[in-house]
N, C-alpha and C. Protein backbone atom coordinates (compact mmCIF):
# COMPACT_ATOMS: atom_id res chain seq x y z
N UNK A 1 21.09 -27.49 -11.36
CA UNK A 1 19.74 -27.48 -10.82
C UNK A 1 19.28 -28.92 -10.58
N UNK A 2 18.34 -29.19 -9.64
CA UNK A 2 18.19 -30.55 -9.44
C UNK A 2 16.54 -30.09 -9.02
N UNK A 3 15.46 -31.32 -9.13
CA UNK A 3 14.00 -31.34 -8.82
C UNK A 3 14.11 -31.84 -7.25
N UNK A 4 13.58 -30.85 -6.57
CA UNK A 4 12.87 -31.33 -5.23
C UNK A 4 11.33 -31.34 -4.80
N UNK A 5 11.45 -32.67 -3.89
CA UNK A 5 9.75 -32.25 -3.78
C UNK A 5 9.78 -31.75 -2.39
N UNK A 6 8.22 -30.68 -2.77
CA UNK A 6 7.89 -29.83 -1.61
C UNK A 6 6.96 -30.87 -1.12
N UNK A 7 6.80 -30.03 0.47
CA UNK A 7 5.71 -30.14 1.13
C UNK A 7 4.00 -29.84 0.68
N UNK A 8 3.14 -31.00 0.46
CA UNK A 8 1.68 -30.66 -0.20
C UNK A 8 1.51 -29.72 1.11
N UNK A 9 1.07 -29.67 1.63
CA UNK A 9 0.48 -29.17 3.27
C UNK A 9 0.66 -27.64 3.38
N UNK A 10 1.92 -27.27 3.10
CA UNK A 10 2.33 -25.81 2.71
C UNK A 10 2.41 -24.98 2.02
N UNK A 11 2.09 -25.93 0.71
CA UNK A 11 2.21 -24.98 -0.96
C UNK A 11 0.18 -25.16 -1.07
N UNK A 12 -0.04 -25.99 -0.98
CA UNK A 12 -1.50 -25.57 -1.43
C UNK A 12 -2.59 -25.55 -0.50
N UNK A 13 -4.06 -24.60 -0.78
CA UNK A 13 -4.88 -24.58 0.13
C UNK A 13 -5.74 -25.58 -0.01
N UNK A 14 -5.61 -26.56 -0.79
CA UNK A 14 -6.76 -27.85 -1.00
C UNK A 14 -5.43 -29.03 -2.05
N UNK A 15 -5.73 -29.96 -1.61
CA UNK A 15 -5.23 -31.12 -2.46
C UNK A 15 -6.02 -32.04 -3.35
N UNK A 16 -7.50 -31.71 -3.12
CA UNK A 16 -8.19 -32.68 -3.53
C UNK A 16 -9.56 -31.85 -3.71
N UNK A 17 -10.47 -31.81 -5.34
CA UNK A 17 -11.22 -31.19 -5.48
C UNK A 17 -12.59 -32.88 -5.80
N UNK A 18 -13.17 -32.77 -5.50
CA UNK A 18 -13.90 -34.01 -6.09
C UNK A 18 -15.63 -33.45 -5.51
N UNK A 19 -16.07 -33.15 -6.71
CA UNK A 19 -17.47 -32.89 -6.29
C UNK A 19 -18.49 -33.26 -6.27
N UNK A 20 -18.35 -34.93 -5.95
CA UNK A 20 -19.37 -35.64 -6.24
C UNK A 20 -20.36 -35.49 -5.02
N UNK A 21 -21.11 -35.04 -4.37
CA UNK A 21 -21.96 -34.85 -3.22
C UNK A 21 -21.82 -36.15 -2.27
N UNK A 22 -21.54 -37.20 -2.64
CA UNK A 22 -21.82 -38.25 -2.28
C UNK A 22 -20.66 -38.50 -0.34
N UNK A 23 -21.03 -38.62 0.46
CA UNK A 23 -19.91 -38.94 1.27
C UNK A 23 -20.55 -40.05 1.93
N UNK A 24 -19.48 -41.22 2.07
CA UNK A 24 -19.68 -42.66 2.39
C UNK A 24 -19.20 -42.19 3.68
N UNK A 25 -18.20 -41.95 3.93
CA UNK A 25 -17.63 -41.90 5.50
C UNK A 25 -17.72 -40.90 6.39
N UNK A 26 -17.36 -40.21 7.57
CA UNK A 26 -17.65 -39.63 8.02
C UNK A 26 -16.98 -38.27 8.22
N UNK A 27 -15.12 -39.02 7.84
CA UNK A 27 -14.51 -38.10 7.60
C UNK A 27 -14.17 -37.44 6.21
N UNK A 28 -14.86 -37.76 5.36
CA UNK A 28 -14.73 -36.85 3.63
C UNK A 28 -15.49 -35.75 4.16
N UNK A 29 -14.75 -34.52 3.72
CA UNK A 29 -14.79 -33.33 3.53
C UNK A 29 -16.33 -33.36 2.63
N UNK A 30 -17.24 -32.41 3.58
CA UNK A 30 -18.31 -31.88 2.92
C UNK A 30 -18.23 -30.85 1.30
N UNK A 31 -19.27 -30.97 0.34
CA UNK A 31 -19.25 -30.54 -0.74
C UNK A 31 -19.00 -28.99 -0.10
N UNK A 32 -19.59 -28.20 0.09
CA UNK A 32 -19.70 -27.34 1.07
C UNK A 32 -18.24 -26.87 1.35
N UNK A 33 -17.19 -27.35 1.83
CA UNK A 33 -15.83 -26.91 2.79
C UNK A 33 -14.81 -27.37 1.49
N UNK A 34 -15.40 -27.63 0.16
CA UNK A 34 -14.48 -27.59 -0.54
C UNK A 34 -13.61 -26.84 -1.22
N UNK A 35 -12.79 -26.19 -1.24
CA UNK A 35 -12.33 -25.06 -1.66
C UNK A 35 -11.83 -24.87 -3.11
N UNK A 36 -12.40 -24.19 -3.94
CA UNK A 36 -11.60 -23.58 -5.05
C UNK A 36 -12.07 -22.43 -5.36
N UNK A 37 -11.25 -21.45 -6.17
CA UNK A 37 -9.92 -21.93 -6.75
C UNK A 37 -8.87 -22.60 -5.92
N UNK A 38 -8.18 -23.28 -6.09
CA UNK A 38 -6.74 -24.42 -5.63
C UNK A 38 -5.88 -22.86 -5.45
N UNK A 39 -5.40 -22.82 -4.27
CA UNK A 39 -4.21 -21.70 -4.32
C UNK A 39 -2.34 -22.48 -4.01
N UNK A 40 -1.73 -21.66 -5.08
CA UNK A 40 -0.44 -22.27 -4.36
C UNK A 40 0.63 -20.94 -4.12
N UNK A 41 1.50 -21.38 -3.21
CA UNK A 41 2.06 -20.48 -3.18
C UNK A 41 3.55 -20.85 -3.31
N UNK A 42 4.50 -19.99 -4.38
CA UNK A 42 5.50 -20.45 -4.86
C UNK A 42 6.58 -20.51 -2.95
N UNK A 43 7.35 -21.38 -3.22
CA UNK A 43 7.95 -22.03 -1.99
C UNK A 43 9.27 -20.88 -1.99
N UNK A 44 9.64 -20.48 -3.40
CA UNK A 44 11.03 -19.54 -3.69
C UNK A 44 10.36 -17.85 -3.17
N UNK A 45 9.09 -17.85 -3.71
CA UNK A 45 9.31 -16.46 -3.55
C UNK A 45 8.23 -15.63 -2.33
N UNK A 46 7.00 -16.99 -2.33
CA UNK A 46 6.08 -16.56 -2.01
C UNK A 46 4.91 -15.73 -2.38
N UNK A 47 4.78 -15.90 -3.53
CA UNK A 47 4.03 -15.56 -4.74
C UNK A 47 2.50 -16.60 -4.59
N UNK A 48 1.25 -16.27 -4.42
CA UNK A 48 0.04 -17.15 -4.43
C UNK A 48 -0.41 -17.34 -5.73
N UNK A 49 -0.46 -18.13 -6.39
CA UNK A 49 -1.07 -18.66 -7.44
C UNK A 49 -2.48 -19.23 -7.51
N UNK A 50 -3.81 -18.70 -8.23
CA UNK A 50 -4.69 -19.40 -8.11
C UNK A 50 -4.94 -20.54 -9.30
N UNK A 51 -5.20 -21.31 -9.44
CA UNK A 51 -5.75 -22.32 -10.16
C UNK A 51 -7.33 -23.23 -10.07
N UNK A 52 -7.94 -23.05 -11.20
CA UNK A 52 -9.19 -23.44 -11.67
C UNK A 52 -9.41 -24.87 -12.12
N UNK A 53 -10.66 -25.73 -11.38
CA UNK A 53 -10.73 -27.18 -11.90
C UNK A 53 -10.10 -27.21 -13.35
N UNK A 54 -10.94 -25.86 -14.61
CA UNK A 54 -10.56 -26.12 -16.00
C UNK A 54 -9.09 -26.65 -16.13
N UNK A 55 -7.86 -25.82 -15.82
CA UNK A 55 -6.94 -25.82 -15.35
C UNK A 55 -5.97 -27.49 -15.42
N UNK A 56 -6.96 -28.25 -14.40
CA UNK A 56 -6.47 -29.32 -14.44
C UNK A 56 -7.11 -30.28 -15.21
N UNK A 57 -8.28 -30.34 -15.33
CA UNK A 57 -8.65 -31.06 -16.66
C UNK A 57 -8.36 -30.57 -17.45
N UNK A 58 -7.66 -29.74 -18.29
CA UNK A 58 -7.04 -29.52 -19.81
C UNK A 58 -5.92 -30.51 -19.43
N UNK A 59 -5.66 -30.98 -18.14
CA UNK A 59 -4.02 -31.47 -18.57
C UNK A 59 -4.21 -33.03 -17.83
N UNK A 60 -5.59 -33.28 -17.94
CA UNK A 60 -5.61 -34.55 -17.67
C UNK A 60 -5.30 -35.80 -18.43
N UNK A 61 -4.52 -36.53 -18.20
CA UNK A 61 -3.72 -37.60 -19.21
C UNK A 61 -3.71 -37.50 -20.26
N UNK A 62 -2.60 -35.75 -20.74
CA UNK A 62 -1.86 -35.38 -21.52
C UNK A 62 -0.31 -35.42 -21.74
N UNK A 63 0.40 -35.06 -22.70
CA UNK A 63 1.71 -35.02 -22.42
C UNK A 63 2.44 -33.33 -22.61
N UNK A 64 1.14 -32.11 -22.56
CA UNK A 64 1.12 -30.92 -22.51
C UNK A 64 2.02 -30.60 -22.06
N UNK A 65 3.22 -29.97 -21.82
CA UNK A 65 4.21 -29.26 -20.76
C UNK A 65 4.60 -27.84 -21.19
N UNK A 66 3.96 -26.86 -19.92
CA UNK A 66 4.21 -25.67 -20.33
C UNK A 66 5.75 -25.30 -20.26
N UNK A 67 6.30 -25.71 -19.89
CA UNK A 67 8.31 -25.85 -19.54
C UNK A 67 8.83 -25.88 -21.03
N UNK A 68 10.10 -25.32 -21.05
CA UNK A 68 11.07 -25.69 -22.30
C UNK A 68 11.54 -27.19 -22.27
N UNK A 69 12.21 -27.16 -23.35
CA UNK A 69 12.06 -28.98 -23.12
C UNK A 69 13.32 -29.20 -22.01
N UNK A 70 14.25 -28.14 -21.82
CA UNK A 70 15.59 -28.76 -20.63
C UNK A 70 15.04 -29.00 -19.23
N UNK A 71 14.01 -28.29 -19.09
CA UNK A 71 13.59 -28.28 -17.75
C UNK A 71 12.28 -29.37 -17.40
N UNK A 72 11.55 -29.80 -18.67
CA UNK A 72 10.90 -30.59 -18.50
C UNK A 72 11.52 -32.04 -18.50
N UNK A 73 12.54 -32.11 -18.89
CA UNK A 73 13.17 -33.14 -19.27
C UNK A 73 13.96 -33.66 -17.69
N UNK A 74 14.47 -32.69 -16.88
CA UNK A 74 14.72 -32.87 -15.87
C UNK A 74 13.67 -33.27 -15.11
N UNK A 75 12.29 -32.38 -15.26
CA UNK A 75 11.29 -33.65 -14.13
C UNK A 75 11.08 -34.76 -14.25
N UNK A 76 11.25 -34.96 -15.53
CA UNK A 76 10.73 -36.04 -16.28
C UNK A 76 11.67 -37.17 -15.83
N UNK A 77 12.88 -36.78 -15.57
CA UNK A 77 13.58 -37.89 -15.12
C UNK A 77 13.79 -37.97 -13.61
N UNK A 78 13.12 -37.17 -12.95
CA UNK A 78 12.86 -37.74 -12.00
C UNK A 78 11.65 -38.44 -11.36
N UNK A 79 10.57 -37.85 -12.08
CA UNK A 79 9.15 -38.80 -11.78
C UNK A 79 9.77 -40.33 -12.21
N UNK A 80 9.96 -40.67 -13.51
CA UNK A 80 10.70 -41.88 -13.87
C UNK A 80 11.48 -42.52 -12.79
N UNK A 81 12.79 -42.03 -12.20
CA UNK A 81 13.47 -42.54 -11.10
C UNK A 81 12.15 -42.55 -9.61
N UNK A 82 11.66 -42.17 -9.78
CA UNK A 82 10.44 -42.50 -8.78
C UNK A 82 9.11 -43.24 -8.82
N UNK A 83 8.91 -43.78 -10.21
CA UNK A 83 8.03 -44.57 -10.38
C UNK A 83 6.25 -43.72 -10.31
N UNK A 84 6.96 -42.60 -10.96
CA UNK A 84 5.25 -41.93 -10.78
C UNK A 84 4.74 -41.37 -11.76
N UNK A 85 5.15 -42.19 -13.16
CA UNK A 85 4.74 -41.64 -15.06
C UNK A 85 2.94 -41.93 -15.11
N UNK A 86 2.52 -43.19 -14.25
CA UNK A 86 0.94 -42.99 -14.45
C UNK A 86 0.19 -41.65 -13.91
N UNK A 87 1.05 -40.52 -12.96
CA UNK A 87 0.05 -39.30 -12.74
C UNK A 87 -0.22 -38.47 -14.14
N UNK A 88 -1.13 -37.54 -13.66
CA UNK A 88 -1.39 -36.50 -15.19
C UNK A 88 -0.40 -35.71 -14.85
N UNK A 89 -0.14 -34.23 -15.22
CA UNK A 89 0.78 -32.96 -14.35
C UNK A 89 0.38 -32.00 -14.53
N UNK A 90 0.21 -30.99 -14.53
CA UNK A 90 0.56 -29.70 -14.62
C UNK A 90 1.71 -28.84 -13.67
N UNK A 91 2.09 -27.96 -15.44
CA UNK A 91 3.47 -27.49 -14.75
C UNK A 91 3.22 -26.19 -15.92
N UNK A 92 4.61 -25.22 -14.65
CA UNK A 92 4.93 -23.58 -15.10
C UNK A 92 5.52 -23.14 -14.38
N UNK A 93 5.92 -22.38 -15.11
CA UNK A 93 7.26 -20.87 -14.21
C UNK A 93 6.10 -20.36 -13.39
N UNK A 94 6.57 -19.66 -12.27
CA UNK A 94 6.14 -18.87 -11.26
C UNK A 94 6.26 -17.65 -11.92
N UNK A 95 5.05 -16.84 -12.26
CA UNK A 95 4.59 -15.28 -13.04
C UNK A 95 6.00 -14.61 -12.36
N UNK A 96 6.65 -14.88 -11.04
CA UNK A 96 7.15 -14.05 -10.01
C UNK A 96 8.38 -14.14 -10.19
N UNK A 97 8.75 -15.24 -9.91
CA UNK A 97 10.31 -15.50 -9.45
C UNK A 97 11.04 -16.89 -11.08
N UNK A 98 9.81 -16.86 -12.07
CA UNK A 98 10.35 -17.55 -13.07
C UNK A 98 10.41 -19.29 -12.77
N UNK A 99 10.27 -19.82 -11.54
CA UNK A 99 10.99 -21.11 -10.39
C UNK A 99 9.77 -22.12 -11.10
N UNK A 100 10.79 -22.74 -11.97
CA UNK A 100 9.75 -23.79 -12.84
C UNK A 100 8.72 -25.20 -11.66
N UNK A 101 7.89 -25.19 -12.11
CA UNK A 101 7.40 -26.13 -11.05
C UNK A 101 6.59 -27.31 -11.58
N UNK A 102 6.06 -28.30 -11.20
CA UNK A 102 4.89 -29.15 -11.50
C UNK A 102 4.38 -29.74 -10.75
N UNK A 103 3.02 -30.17 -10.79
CA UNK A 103 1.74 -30.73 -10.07
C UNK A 103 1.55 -32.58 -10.55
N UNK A 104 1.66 -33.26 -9.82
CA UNK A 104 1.13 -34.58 -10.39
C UNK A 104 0.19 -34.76 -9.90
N UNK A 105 -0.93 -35.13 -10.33
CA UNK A 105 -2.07 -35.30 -9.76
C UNK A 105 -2.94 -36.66 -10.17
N UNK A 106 -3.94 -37.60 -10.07
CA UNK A 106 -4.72 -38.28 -10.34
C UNK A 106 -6.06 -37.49 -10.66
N UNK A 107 -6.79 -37.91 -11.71
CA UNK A 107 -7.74 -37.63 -12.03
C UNK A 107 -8.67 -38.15 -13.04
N UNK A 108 -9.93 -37.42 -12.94
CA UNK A 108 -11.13 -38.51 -13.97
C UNK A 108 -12.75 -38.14 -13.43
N UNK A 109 -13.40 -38.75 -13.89
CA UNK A 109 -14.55 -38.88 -13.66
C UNK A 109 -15.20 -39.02 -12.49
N UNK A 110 -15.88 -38.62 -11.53
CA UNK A 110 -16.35 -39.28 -10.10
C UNK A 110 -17.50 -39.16 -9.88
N UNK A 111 -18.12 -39.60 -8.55
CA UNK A 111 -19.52 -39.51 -8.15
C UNK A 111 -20.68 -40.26 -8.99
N UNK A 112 -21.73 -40.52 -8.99
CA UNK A 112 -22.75 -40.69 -9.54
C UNK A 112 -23.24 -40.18 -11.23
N UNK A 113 -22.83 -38.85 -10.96
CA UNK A 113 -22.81 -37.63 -12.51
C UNK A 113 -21.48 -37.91 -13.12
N UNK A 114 -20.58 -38.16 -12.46
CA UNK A 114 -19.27 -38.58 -13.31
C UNK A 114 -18.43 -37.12 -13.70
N UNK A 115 -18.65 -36.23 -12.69
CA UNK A 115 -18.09 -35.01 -12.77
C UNK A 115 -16.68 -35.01 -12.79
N UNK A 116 -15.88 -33.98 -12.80
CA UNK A 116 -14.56 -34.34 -13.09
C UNK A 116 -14.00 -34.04 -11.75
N UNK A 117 -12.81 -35.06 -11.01
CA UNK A 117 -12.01 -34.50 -9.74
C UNK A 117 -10.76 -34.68 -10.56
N UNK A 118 -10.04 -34.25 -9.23
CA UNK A 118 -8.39 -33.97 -9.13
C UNK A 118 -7.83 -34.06 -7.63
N UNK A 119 -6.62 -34.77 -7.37
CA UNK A 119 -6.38 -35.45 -6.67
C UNK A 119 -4.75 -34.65 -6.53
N UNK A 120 -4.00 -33.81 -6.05
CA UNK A 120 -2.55 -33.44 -6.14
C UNK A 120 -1.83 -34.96 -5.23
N UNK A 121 -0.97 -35.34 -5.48
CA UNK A 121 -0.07 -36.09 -4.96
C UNK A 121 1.28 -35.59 -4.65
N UNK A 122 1.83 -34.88 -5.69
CA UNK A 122 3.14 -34.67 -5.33
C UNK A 122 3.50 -33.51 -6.22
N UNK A 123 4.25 -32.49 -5.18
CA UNK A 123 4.33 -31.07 -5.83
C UNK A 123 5.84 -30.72 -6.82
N UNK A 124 6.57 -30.84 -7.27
CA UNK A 124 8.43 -30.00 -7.37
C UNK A 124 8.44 -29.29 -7.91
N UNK A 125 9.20 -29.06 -7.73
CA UNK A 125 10.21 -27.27 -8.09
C UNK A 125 11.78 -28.34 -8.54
N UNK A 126 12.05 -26.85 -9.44
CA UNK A 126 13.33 -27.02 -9.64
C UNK A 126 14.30 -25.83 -9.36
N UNK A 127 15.23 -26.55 -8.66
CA UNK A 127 16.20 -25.41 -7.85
C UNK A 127 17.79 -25.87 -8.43
């Protein structure tokens, strides 16, 4: 088995939750057109997954991994060979097809209120 990364664009219906009202530019996405729950849909089986802000703040700059340790250990060495250990993650089997996966994301505090966002960067699976 080896970790590949998917396409963000195809596995999820939003990449970026941040609800600070505030928009400086013209092109940030209105509070309004923001979408959650985060949906993904497994790439193996085609299975939609929803996911909740809570969701990703429980696993914000933790070392939580819902994976056994063989399979976490394999992402793990590949975020490392890629230089991407400062994201947070969330990760899990697909309810469907079992197809272990994880989320790296940035996240924290934002806006004015200091509400919490999430930021996906980079999706894998392991095949």
């Amino acid at each position: 088995m080896k970790v590949i990364e998917l396409n963000l664009s195809e596995q999820f219906t939003t990449t970026l939750f941040d609800p600070s009202p505030h928009r400086f530019r013209p092109d940030e996405t209105p509070v309004s057109e923001r979408q959650l729950p985060l949906e993904y849909t497994c790439d193996k089986c085609g299975e939609t997954i929803s996911f909740k802000t809570i969701s990703f703040e429980k696993h914000c700059n933790t070392d939580f991994s819902n994976l056994n340790s063989e399979d976490n250990e394999m992402f793990n060495q590949y975020i490392k060979s890629k230089k991407l250990e400062k994201l947070s993650f969330l990760d899990f089997y697909c309810p469907n097809c079992k197809q272990p996966s994880k989320f790296l994301f940035n996240c924290g505090p934002s806006g004015y209120w200091g509400s919490f966002f999430f930021e996906i960067k980079n999706v894998l699976a392991l095949k």
